[in-house]
C-alpha atoms as a PDB file:
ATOM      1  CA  UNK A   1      23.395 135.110  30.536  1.00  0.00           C
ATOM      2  CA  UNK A   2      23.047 137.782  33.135  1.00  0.00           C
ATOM      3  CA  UNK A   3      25.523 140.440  34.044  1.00  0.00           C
ATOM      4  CA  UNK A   4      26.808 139.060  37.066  1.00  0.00           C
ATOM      5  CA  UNK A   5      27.707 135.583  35.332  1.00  0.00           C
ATOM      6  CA  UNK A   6      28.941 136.628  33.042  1.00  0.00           C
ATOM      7  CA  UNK A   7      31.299 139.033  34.958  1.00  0.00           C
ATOM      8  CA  UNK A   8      32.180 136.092  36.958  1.00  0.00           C
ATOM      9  CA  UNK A   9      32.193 133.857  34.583  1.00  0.00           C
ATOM     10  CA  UNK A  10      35.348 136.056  32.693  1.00  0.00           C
ATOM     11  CA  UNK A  11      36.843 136.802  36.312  1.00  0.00           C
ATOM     12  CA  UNK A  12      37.307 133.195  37.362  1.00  0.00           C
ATOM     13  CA  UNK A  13      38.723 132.317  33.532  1.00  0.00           C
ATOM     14  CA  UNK A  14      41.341 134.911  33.516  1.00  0.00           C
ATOM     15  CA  UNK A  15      41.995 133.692  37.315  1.00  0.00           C
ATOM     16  CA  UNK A  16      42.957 129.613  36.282  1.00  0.00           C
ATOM     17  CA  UNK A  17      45.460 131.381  33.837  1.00  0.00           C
ATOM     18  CA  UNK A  18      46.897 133.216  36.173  1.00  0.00           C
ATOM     19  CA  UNK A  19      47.088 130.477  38.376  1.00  0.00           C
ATOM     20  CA  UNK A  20      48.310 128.406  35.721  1.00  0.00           C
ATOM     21  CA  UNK A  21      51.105 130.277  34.724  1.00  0.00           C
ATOM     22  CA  UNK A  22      52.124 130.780  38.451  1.00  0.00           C
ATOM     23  CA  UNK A  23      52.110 127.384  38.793  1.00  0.00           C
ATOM     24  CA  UNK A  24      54.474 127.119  35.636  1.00  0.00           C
ATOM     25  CA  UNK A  25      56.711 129.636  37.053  1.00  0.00           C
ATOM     26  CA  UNK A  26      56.962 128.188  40.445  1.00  0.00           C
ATOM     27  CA  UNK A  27      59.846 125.858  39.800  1.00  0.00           C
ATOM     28  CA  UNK A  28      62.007 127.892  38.028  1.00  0.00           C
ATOM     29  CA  UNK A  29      61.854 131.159  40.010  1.00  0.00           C
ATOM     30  CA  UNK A  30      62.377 129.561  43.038  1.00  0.00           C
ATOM     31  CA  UNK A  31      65.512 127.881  42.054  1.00  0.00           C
ATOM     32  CA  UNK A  32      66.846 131.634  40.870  1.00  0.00           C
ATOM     33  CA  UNK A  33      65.622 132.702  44.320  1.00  0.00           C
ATOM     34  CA  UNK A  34      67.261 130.228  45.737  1.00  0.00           C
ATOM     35  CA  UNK A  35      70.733 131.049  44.125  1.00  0.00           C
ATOM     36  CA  UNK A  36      70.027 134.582  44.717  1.00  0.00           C
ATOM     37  CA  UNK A  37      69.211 134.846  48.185  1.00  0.00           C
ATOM     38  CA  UNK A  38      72.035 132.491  49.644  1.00  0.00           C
ATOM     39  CA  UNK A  39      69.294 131.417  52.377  1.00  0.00           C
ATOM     40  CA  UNK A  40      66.525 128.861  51.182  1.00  0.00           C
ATOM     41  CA  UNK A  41      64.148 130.852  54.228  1.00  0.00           C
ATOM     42  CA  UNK A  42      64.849 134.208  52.360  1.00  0.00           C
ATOM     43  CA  UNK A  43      64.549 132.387  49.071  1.00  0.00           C
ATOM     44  CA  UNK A  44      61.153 131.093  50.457  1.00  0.00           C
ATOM     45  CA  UNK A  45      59.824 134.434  51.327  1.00  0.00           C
ATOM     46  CA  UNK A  46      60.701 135.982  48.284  1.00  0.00           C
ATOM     47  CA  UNK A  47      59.031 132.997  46.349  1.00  0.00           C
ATOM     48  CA  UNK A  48      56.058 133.532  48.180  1.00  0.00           C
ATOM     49  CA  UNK A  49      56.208 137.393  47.653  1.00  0.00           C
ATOM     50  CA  UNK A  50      56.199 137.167  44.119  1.00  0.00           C
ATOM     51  CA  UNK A  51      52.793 134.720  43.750  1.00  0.00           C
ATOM     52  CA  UNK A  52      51.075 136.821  46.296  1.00  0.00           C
ATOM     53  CA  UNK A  53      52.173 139.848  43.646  1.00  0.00           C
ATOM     54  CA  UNK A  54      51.412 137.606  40.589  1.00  0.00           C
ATOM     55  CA  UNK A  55      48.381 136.929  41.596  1.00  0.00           C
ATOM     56  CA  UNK A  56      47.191 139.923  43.130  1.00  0.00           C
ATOM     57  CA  UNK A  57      47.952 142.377  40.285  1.00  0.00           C
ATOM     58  CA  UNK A  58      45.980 140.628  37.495  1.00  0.00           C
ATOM     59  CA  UNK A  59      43.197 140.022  40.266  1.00  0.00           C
ATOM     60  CA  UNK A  60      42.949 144.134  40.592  1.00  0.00           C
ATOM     61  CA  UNK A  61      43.080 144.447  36.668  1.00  0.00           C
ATOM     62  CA  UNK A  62      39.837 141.843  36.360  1.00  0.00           C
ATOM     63  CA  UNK A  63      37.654 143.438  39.226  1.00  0.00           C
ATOM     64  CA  UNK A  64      38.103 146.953  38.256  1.00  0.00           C
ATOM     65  CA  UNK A  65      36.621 146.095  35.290  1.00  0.00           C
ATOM     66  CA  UNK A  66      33.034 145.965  36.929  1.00  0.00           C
ATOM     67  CA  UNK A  67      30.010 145.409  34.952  1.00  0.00           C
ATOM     68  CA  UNK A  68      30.194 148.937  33.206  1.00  0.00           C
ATOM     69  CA  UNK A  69      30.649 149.578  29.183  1.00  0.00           C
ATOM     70  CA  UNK A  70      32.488 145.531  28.406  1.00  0.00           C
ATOM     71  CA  UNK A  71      29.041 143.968  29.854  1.00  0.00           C
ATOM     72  CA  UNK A  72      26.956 145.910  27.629  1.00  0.00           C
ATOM     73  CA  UNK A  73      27.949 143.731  24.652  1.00  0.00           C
ATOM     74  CA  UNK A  74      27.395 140.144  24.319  1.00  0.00           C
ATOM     75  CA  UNK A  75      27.889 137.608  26.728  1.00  0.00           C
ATOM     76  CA  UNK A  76      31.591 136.096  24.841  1.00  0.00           C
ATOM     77  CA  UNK A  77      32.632 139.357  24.305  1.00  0.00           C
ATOM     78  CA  UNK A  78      32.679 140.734  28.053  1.00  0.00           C
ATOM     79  CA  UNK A  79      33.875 137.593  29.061  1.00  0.00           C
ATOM     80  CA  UNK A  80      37.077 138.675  26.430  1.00  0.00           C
ATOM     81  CA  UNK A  81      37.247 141.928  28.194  1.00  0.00           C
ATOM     82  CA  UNK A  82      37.712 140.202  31.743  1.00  0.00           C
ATOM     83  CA  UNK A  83      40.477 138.166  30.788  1.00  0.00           C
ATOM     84  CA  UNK A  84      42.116 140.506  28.712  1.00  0.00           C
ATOM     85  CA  UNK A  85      42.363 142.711  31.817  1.00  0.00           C
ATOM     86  CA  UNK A  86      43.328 140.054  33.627  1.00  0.00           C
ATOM     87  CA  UNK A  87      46.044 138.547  31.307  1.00  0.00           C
ATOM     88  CA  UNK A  88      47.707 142.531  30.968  1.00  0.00           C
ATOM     89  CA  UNK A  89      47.761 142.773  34.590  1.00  0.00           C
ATOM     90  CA  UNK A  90      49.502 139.165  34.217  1.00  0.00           C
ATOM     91  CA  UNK A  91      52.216 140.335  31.570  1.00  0.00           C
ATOM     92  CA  UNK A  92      52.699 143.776  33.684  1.00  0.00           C
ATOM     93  CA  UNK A  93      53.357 141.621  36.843  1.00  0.00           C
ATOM     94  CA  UNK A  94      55.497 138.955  35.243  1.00  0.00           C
ATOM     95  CA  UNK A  95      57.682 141.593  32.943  1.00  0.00           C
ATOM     96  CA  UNK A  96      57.873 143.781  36.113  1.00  0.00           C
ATOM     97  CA  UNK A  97      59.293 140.960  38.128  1.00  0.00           C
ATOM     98  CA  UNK A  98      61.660 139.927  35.500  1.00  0.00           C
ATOM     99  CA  UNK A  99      63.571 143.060  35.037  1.00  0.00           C
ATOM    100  CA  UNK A 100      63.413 143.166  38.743  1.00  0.00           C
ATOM    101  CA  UNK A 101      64.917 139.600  39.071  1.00  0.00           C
ATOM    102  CA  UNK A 102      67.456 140.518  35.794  1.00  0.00           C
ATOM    103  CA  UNK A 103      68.906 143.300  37.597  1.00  0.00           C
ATOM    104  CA  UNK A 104      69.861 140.997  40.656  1.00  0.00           C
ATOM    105  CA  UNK A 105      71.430 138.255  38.724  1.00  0.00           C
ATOM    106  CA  UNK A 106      73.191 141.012  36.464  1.00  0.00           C
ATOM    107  CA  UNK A 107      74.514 142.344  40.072  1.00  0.00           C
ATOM    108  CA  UNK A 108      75.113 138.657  41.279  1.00  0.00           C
ATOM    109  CA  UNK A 109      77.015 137.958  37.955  1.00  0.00           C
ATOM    110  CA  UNK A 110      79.301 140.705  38.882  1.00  0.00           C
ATOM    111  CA  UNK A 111      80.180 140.276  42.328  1.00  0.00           C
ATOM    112  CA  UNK A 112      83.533 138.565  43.254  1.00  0.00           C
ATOM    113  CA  UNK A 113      81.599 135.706  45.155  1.00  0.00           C
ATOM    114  CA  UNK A 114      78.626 135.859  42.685  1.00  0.00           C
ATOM    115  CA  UNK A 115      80.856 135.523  39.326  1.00  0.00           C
ATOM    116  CA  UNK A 116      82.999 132.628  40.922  1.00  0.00           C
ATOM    117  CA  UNK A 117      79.491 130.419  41.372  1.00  0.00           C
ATOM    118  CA  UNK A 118      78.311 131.518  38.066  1.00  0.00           C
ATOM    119  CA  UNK A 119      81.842 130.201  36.856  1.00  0.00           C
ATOM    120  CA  UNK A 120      81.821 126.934  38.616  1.00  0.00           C
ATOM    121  CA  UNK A 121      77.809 126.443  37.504  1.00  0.00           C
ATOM    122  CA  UNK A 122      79.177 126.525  33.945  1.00  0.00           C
ATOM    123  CA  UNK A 123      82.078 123.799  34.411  1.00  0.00           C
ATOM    124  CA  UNK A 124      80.083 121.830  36.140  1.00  0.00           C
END
């Protein structure tokens, strides 16, 4: 397998994950958007935000590893290397965005208006 397959070959497999597990997150963090932001158009934007950053991040992690020292070994093994970069550029972006997101609710929680939704949530 040549360099530049293989390269891509490890880019566009750490890619599908990423846009696997955005797809899996979709759902949910738009619904905590949702509560967050009051406004579904705000709650939109900020959905939006966060795939463009979930994506992005782990996209810069797999192309800066260019075909340097990982594509010097075997064929399976660089293709590890690219999706290793790509999946810690994944956690950094997803563990970034949840202490982000934690710190709002944590906020929302403790707001007069926020606390007397989170009650209602709960009886209902």
């Amino acid at each position: 397998m040549s360099i530049e397959t293989t390269f891509l070959v490890g880019s566009a497999t750490a890619m599908v994950i990423v846009l696997a597990v955005i797809w899996y997150l979709r759902k949910p963090l738009h619904a905590i958007l949702s509560e967050l932001c009051g406004r579904p158009e705000r709650a939109q934007f900020w959905s939006a935000f966060s795939h463009v950053t979930l994506f992005l991040i782990p996209l810069i992690a797999v192309l800066s590893r260019g075909p340097e020292l990982p594509f010097r070994q075997s064929g399976v093994f660089s293709i590890c290397e690219q999706i290793k970069a790509g999946m810690t550029g994944l956690v950094g972006s997803v563990v970034t965005l949840g202490v982000v997101l934690s710190v709002y609710i944590a906020r929302y929680i403790a707001s007069p208006a926020g606390g007397l939704q989170a009650q209602g949530a709960r009886r209902g």
